[in-house]
C-alpha atoms as a PDB file:
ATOM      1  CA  UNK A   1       0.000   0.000   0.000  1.00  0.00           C
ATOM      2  CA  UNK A   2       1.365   3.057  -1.015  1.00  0.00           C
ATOM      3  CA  UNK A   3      -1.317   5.488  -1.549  1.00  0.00           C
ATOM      4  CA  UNK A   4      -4.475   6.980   0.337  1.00  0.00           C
ATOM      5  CA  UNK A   5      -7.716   4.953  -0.428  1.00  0.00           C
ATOM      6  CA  UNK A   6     -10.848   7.393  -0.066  1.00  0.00           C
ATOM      7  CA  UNK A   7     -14.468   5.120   0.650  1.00  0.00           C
ATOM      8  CA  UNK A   8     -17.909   6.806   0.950  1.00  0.00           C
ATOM      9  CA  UNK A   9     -20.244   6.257   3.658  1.00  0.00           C
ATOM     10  CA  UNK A  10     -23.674   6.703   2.115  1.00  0.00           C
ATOM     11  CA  UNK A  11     -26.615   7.687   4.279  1.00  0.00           C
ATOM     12  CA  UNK A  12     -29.086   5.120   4.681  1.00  0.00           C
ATOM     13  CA  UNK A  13     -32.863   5.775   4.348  1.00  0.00           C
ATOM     14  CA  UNK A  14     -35.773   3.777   5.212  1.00  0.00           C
ATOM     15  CA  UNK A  15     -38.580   3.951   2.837  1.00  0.00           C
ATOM     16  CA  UNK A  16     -40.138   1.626   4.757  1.00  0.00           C
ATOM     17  CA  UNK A  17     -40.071   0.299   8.219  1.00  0.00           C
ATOM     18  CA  UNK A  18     -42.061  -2.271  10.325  1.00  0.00           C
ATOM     19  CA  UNK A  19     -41.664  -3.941  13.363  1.00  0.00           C
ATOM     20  CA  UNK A  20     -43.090  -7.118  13.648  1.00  0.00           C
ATOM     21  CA  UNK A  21     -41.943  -8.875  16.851  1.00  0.00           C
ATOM     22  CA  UNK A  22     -39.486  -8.983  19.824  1.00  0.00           C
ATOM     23  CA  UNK A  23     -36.697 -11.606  20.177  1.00  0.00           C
ATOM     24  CA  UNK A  24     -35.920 -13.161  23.649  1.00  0.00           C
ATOM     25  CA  UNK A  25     -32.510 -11.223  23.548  1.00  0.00           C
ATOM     26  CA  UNK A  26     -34.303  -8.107  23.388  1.00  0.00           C
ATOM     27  CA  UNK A  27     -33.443  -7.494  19.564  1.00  0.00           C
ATOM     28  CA  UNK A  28     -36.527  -6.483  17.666  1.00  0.00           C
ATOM     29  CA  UNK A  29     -38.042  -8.228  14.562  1.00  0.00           C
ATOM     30  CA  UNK A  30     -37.628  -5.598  11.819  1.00  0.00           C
ATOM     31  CA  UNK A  31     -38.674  -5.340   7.723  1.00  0.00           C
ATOM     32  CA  UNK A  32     -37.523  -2.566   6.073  1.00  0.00           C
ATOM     33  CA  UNK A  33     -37.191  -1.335   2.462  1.00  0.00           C
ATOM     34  CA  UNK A  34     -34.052   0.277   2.797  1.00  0.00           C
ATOM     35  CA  UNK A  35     -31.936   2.712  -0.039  1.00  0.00           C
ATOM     36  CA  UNK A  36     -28.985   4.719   0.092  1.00  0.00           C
ATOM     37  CA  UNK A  37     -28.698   8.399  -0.900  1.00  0.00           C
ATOM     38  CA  UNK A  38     -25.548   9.725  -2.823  1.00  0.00           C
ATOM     39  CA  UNK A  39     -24.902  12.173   0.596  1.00  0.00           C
ATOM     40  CA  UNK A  40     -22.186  10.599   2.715  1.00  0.00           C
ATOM     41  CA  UNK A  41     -19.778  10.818   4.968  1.00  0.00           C
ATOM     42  CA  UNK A  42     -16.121   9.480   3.818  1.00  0.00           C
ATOM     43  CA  UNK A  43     -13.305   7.646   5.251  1.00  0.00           C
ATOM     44  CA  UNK A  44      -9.908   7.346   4.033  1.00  0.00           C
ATOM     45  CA  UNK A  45      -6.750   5.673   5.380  1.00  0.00           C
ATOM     46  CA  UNK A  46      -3.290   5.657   4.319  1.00  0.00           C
ATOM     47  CA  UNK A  47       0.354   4.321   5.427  1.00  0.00           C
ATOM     48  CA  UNK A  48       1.980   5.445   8.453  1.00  0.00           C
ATOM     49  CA  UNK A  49       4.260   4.330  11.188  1.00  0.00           C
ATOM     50  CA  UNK A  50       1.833   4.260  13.693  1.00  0.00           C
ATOM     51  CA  UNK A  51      -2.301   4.203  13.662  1.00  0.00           C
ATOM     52  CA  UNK A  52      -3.851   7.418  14.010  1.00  0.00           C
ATOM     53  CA  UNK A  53      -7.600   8.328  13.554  1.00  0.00           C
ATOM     54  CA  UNK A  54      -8.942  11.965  12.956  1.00  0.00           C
ATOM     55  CA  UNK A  55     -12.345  12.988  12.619  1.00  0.00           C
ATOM     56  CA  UNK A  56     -13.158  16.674  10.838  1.00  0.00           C
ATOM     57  CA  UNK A  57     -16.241  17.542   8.927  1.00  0.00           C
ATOM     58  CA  UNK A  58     -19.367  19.615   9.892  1.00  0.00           C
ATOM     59  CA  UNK A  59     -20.664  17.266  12.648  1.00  0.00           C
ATOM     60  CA  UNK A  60     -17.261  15.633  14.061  1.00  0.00           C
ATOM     61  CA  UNK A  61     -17.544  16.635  17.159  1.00  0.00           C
ATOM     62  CA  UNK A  62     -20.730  15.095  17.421  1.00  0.00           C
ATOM     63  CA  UNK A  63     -19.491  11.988  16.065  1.00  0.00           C
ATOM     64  CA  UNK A  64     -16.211  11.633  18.385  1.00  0.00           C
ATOM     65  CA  UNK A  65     -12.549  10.317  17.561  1.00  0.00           C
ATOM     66  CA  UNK A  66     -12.745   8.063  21.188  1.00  0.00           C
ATOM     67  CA  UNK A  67     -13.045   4.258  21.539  1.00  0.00           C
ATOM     68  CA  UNK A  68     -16.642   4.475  20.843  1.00  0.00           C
ATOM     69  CA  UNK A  69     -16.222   5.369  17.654  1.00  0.00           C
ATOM     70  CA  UNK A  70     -17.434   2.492  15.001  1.00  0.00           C
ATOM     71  CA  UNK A  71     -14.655   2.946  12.732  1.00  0.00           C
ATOM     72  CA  UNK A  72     -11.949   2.159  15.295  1.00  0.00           C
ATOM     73  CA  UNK A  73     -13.967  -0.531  16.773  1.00  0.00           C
ATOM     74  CA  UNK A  74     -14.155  -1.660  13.237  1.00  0.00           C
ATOM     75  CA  UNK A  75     -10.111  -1.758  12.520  1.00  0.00           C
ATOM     76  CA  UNK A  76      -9.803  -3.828  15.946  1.00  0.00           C
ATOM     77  CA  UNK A  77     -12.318  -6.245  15.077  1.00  0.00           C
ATOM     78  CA  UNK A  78     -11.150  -6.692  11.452  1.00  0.00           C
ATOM     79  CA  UNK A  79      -7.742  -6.862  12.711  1.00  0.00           C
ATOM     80  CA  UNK A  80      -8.512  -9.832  15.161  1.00  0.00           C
ATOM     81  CA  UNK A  81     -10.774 -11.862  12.449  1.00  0.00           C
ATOM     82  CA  UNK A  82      -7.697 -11.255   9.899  1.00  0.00           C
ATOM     83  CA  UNK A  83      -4.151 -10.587  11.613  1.00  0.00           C
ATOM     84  CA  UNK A  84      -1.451  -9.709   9.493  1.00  0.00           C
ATOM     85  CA  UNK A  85      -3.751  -8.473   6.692  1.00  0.00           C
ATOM     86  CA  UNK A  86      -3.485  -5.368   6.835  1.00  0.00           C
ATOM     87  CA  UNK A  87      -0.109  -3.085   8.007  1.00  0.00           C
ATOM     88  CA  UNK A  88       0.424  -2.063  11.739  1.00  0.00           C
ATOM     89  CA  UNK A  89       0.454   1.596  11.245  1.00  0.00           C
ATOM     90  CA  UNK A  90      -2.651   3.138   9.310  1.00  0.00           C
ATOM     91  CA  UNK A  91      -4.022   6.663   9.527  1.00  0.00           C
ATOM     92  CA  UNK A  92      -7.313   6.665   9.396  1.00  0.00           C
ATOM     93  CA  UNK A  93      -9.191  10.088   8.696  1.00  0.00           C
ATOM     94  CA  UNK A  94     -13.305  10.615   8.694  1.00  0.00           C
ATOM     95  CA  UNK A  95     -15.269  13.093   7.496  1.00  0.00           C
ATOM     96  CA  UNK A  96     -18.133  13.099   9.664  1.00  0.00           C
ATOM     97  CA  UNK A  97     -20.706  15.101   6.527  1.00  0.00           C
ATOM     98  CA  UNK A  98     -23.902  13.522   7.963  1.00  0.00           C
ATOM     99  CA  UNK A  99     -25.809  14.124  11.518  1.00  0.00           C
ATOM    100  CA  UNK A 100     -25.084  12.022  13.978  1.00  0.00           C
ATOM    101  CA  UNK A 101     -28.380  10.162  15.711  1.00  0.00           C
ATOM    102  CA  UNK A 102     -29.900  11.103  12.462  1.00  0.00           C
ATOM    103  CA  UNK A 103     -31.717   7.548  11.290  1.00  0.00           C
ATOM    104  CA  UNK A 104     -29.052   7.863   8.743  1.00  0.00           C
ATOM    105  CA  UNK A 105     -26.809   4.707   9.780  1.00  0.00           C
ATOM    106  CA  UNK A 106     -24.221   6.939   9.749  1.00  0.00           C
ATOM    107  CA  UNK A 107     -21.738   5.709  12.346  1.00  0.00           C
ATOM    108  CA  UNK A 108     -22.930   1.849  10.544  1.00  0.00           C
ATOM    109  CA  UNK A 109     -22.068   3.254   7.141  1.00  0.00           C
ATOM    110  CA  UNK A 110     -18.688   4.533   8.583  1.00  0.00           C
ATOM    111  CA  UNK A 111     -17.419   1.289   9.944  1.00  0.00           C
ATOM    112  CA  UNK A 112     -18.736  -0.513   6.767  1.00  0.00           C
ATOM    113  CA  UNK A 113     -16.562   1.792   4.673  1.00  0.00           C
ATOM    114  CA  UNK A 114     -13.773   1.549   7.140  1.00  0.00           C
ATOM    115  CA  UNK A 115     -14.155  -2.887   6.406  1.00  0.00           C
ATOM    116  CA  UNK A 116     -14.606  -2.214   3.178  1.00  0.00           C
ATOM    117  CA  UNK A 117     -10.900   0.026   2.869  1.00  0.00           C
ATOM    118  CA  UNK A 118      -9.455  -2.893   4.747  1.00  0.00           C
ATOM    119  CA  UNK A 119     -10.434  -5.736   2.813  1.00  0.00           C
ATOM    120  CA  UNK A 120      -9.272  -3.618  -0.574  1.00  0.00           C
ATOM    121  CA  UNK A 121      -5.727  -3.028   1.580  1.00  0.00           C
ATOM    122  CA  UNK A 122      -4.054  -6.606   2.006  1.00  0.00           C
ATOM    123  CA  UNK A 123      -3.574  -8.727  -1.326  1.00  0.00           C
ATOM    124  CA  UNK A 124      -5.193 -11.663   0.269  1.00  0.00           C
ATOM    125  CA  UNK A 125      -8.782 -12.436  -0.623  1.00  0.00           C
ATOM    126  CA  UNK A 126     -11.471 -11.823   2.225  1.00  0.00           C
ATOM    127  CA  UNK A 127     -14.876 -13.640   1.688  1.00  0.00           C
ATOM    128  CA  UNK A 128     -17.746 -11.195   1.357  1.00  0.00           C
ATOM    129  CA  UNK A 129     -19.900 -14.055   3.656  1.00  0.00           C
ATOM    130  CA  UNK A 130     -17.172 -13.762   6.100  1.00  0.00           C
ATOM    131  CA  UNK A 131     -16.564 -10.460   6.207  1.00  0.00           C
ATOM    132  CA  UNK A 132     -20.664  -9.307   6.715  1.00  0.00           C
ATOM    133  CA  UNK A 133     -20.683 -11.721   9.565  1.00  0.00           C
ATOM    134  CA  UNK A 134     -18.126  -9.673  11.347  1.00  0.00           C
ATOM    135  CA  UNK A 135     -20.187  -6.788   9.939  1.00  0.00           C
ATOM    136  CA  UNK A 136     -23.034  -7.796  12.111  1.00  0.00           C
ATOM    137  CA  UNK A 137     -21.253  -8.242  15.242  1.00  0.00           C
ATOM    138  CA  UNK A 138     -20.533  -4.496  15.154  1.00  0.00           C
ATOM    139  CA  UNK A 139     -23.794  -3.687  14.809  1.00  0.00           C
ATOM    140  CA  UNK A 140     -27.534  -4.733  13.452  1.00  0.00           C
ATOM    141  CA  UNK A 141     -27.264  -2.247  10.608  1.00  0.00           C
ATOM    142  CA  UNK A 142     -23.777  -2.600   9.549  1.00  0.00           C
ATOM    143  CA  UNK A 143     -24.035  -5.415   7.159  1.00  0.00           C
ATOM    144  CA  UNK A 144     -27.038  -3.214   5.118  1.00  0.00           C
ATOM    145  CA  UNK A 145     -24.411  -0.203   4.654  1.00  0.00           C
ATOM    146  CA  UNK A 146     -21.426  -2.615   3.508  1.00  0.00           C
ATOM    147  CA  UNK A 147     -24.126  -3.598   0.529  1.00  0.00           C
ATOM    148  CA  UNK A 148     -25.158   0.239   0.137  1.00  0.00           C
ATOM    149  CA  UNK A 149     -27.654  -0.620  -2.076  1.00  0.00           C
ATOM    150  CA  UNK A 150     -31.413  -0.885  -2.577  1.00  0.00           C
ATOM    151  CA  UNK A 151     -32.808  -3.910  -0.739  1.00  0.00           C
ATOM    152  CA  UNK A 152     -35.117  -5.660   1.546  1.00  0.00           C
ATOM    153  CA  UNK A 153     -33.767  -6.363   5.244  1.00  0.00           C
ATOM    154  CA  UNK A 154     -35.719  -8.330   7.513  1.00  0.00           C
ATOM    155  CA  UNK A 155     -34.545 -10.020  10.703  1.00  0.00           C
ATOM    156  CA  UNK A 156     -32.707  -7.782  12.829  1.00  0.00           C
ATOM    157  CA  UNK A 157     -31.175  -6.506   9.629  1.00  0.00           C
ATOM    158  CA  UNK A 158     -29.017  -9.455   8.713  1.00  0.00           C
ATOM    159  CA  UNK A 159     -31.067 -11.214   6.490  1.00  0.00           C
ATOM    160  CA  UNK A 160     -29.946  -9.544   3.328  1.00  0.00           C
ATOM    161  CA  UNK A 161     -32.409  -9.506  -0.168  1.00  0.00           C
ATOM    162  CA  UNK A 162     -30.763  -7.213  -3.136  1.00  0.00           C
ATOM    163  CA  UNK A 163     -33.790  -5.465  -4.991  1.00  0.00           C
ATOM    164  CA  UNK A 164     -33.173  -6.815  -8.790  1.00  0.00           C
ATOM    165  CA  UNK A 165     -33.811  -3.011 -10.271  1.00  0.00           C
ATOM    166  CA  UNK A 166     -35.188   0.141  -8.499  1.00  0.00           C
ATOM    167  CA  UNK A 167     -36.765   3.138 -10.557  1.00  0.00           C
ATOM    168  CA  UNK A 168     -34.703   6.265 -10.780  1.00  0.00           C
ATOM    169  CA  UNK A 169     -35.620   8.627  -7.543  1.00  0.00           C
ATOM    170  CA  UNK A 170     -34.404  11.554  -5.707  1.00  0.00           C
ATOM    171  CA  UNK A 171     -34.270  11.867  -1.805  1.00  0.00           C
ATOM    172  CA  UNK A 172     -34.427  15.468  -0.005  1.00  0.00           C
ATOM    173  CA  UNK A 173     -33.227  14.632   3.401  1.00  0.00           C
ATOM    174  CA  UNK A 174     -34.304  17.507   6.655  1.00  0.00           C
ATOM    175  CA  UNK A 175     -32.863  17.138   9.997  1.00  0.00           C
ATOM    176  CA  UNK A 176     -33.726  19.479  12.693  1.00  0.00           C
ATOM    177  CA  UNK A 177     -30.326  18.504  14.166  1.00  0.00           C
ATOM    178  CA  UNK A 178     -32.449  17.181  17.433  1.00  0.00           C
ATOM    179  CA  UNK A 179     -30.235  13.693  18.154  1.00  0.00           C
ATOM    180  CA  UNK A 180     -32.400  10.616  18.974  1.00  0.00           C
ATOM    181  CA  UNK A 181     -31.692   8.077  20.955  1.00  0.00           C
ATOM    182  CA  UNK A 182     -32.806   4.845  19.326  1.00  0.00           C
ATOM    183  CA  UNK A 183     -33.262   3.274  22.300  1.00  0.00           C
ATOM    184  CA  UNK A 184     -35.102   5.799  23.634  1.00  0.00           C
ATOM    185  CA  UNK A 185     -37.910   5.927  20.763  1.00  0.00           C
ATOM    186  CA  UNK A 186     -38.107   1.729  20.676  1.00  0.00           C
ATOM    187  CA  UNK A 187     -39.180   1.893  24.644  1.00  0.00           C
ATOM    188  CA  UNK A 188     -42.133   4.117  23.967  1.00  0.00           C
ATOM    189  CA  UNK A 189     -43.247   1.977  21.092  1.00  0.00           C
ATOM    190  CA  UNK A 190     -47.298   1.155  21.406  1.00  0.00           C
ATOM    191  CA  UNK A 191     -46.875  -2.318  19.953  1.00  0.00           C
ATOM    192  CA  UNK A 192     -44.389  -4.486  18.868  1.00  0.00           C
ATOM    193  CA  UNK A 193     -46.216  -7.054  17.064  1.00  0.00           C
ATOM    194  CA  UNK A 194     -47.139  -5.091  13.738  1.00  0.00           C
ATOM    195  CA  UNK A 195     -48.286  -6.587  10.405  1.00  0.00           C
ATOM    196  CA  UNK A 196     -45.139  -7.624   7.710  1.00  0.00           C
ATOM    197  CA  UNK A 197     -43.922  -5.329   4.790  1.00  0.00           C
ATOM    198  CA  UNK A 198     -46.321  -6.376   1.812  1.00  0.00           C
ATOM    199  CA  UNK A 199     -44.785  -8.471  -0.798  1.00  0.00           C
ATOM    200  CA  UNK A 200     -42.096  -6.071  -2.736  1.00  0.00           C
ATOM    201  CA  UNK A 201     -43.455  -5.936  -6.646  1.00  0.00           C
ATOM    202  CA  UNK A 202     -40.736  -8.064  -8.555  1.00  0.00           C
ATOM    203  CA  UNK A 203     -41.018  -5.359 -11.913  1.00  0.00           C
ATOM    204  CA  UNK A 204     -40.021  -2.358  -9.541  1.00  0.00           C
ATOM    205  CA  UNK A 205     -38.740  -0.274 -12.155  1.00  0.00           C
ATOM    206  CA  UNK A 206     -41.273   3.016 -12.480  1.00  0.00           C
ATOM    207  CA  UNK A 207     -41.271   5.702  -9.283  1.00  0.00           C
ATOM    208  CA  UNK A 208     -45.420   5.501  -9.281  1.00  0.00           C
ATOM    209  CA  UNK A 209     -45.242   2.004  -9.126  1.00  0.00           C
ATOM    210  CA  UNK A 210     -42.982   2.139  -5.904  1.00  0.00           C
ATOM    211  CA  UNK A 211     -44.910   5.113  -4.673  1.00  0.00           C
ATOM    212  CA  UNK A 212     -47.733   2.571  -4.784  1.00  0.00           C
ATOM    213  CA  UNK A 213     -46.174   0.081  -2.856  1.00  0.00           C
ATOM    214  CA  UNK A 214     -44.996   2.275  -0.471  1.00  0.00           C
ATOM    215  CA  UNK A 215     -48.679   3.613   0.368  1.00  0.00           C
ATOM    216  CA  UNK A 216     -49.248   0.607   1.797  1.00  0.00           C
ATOM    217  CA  UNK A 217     -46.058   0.675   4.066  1.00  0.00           C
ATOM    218  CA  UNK A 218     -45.375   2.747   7.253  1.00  0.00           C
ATOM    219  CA  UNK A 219     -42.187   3.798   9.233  1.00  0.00           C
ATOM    220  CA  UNK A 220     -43.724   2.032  12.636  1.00  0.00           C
ATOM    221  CA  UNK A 221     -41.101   4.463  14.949  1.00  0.00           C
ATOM    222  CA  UNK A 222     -42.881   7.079  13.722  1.00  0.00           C
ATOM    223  CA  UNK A 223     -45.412   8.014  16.327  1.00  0.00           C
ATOM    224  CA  UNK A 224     -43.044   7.182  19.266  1.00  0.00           C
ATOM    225  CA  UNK A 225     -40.341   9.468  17.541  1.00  0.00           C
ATOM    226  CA  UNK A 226     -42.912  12.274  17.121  1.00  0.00           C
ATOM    227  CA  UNK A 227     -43.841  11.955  21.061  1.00  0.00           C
ATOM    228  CA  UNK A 228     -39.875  12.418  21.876  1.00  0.00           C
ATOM    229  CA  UNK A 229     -39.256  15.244  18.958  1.00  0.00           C
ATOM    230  CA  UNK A 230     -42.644  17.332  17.689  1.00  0.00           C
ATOM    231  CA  UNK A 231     -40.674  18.833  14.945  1.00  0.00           C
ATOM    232  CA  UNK A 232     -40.436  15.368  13.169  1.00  0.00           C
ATOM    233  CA  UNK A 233     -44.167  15.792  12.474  1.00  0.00           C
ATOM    234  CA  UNK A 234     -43.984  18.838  11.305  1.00  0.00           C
ATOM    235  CA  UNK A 235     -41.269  18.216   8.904  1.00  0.00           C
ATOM    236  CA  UNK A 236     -43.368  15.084   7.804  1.00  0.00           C
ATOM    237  CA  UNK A 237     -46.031  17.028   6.810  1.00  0.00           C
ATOM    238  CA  UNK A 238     -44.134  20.281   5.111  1.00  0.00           C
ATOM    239  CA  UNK A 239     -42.284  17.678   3.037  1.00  0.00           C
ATOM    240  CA  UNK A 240     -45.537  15.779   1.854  1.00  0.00           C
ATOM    241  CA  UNK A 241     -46.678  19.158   0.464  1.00  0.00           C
ATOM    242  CA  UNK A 242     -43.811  19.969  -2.178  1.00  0.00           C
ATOM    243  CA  UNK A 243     -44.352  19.537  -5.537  1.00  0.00           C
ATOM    244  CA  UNK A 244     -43.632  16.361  -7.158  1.00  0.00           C
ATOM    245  CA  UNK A 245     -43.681  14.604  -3.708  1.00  0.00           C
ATOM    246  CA  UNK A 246     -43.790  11.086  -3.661  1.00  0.00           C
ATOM    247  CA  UNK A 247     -44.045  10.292  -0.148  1.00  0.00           C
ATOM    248  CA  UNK A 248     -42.665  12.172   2.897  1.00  0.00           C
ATOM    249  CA  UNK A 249     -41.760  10.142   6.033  1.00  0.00           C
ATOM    250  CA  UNK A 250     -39.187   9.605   8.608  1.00  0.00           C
ATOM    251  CA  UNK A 251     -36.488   7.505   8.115  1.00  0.00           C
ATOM    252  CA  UNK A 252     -35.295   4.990  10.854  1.00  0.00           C
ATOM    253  CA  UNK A 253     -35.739   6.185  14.260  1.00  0.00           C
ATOM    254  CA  UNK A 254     -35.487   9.790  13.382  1.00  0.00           C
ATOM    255  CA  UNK A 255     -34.895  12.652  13.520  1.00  0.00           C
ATOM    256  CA  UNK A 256     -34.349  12.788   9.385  1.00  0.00           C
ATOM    257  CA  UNK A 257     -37.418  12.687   7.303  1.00  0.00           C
ATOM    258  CA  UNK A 258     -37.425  12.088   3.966  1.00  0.00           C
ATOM    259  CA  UNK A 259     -39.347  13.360   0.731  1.00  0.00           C
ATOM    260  CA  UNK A 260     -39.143  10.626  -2.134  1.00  0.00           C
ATOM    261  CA  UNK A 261     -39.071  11.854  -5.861  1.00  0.00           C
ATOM    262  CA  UNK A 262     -39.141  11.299  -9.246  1.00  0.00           C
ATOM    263  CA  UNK A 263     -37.926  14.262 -10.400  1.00  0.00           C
ATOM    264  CA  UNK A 264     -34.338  15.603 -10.027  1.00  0.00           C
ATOM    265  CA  UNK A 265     -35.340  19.573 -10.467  1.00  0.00           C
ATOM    266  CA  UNK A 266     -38.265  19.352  -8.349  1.00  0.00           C
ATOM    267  CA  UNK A 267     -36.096  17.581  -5.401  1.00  0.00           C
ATOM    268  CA  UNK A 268     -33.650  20.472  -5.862  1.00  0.00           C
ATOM    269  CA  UNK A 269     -36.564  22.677  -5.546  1.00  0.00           C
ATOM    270  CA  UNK A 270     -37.989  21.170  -2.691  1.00  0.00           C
ATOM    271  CA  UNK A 271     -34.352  21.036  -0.928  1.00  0.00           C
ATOM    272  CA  UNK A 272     -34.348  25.052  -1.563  1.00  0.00           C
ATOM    273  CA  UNK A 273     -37.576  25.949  -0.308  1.00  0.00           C
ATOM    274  CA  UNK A 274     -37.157  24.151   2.785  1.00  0.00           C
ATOM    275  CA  UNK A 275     -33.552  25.755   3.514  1.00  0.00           C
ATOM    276  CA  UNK A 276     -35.293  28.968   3.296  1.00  0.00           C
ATOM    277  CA  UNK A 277     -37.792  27.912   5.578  1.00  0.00           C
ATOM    278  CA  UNK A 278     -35.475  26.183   8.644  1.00  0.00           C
ATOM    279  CA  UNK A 279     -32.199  27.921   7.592  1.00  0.00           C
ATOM    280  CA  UNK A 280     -31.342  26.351  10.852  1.00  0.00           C
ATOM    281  CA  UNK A 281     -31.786  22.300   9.962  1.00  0.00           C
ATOM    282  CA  UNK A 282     -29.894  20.139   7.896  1.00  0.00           C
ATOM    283  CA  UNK A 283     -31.375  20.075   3.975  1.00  0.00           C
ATOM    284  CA  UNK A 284     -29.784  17.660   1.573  1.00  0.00           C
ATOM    285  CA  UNK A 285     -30.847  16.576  -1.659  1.00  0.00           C
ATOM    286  CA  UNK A 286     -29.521  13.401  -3.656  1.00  0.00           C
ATOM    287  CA  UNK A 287     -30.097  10.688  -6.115  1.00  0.00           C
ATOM    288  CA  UNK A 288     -30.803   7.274  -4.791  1.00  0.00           C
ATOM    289  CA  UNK A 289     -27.572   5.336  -5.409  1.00  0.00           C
ATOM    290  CA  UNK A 290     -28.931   1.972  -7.547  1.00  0.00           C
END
């Protein structure tokens, strides 16, 4: 290795998201359409004498350069499932673009980039089985952002199905840059026993037809997340009136909700008109990576 390698982190969205049951571990039973927006957050590494990890970007303090941090917990883990693979010394540097506690996956996306840079680094062949299994034992959403693609997750997220074609579609992303505690919105949930994602059309190739689909979805977080943070409902709703609108909804456990389009100008219109209105919040706009 002799150069710096540069991997996005792409935020993930949840078009869709139902929970259906609890395990006896406490994990819960999730299906979710999930898709990836071409906003991210990037990590790079290159050769050094020692390891060294700096975070900079808009929300790195937020996101942390400690122990805690995903990517670092991802180098250790990697390092342990594969010694020698990779060198000793590596700098490590993220750019922390994307909220933190955002229903993004951001911290997820980071260490799957970081596992991703790794298994590029060493000339010896890592299994892509092998190395989402150690994805998962970072975290429940880690494996999903290693793929970065358009798919159907169900189990606590490791069950894995790629979507064979997805329609050309255009996110705008709001935060109110309110951090949620996950754990904090799945305690207030109502019930945890909710009806399954309907079957995903195999032909999804047209944004009407998944705007179809998707009516008969829901984000189930939603109302719990709207108890903790108001302003999630209000975004909801401002977003579902913008021209061109697909569907407006929150994705993950919030705070981020989401407008879903078809069209690339009116997405960059929306994205405008609601920076206008919160100068304040977080507004991004971006195709849906396919």
């Amino acid at each position: 290795m002799a150069e710096r390698l540069i991997e996005a982190a792409p935020a993930k969205v949840n078009l869709a998201l139902h929970v259906t049951g609890r395990r006896a571990d406490g994990y819960h039973e999730l299906e979710s359409l999930i898709v990836f927006a071409d906003v991210a957050d990037e990590v790079a590494v290159a050769p050094a004498r020692a390891d060294s990890f700096h975070v900079g970007g808009p929300f790195a303090e937020a996101a942390g350069s400690g122990s805690s941090n995903l990517v670092l917990k991802a180098v250790a883990a990697f390092r342990e499932r594969w010694p020698g693979h990779v060198p000793d010394g590596l700098a490590f540097e993220l750019v922390k673009n994307l909220p933190v506690a955002a229903g993004l996956g951001g911290g997820s996306a980071d260490a799957a980039a970081a596992l991703r840079l790794l298994a590029r680094l060493g000339a010896g062949h890592i299994d892509a089985a092998e190395l989402a299994d150690l994805a998962l034992r970072l975290g429940a959403d880690v494996p999903v952002c290693l793929f970065s693609r358009p798919c159907e997750a169900r189990g606590i997220g490791e069950i894995i199905h790629r979507l064979p074609m997805f329609p050309a579609t255009h996110l705008v992303l709001v935060n109110p840059l309110v951090p949620v505690v996950t754990a904090d919105v799945f305690r207030r949930l109502e019930s945890r026993q909710n009806p399954p994602l309907p079957p995903v059309p195999s032909l999804l190739d047209r944004p009407a037809e998944l705007g179809l689909w998707l009516s008969e979805t829901r984000n189930d977080l939603e109302p719990a997340a709207f108890a903790l943070v108001p302003a999630i409902a209000e975004l909801v709703e401002q977003l579902g009136k913008q021209e061109g609108v697909i569907l407006s909804r929150m994705s993950g456990s919030g705070a981020t909700v989401f407008g879903l389009f078809g069209s690339e100008a009116q997405a960059h219109q929306a994205a405008h008109d609601l920076r206008e209105r919160w100068p304040s919040y977080w507004v991004a706009a971006a195709p849906v990576i396919v």
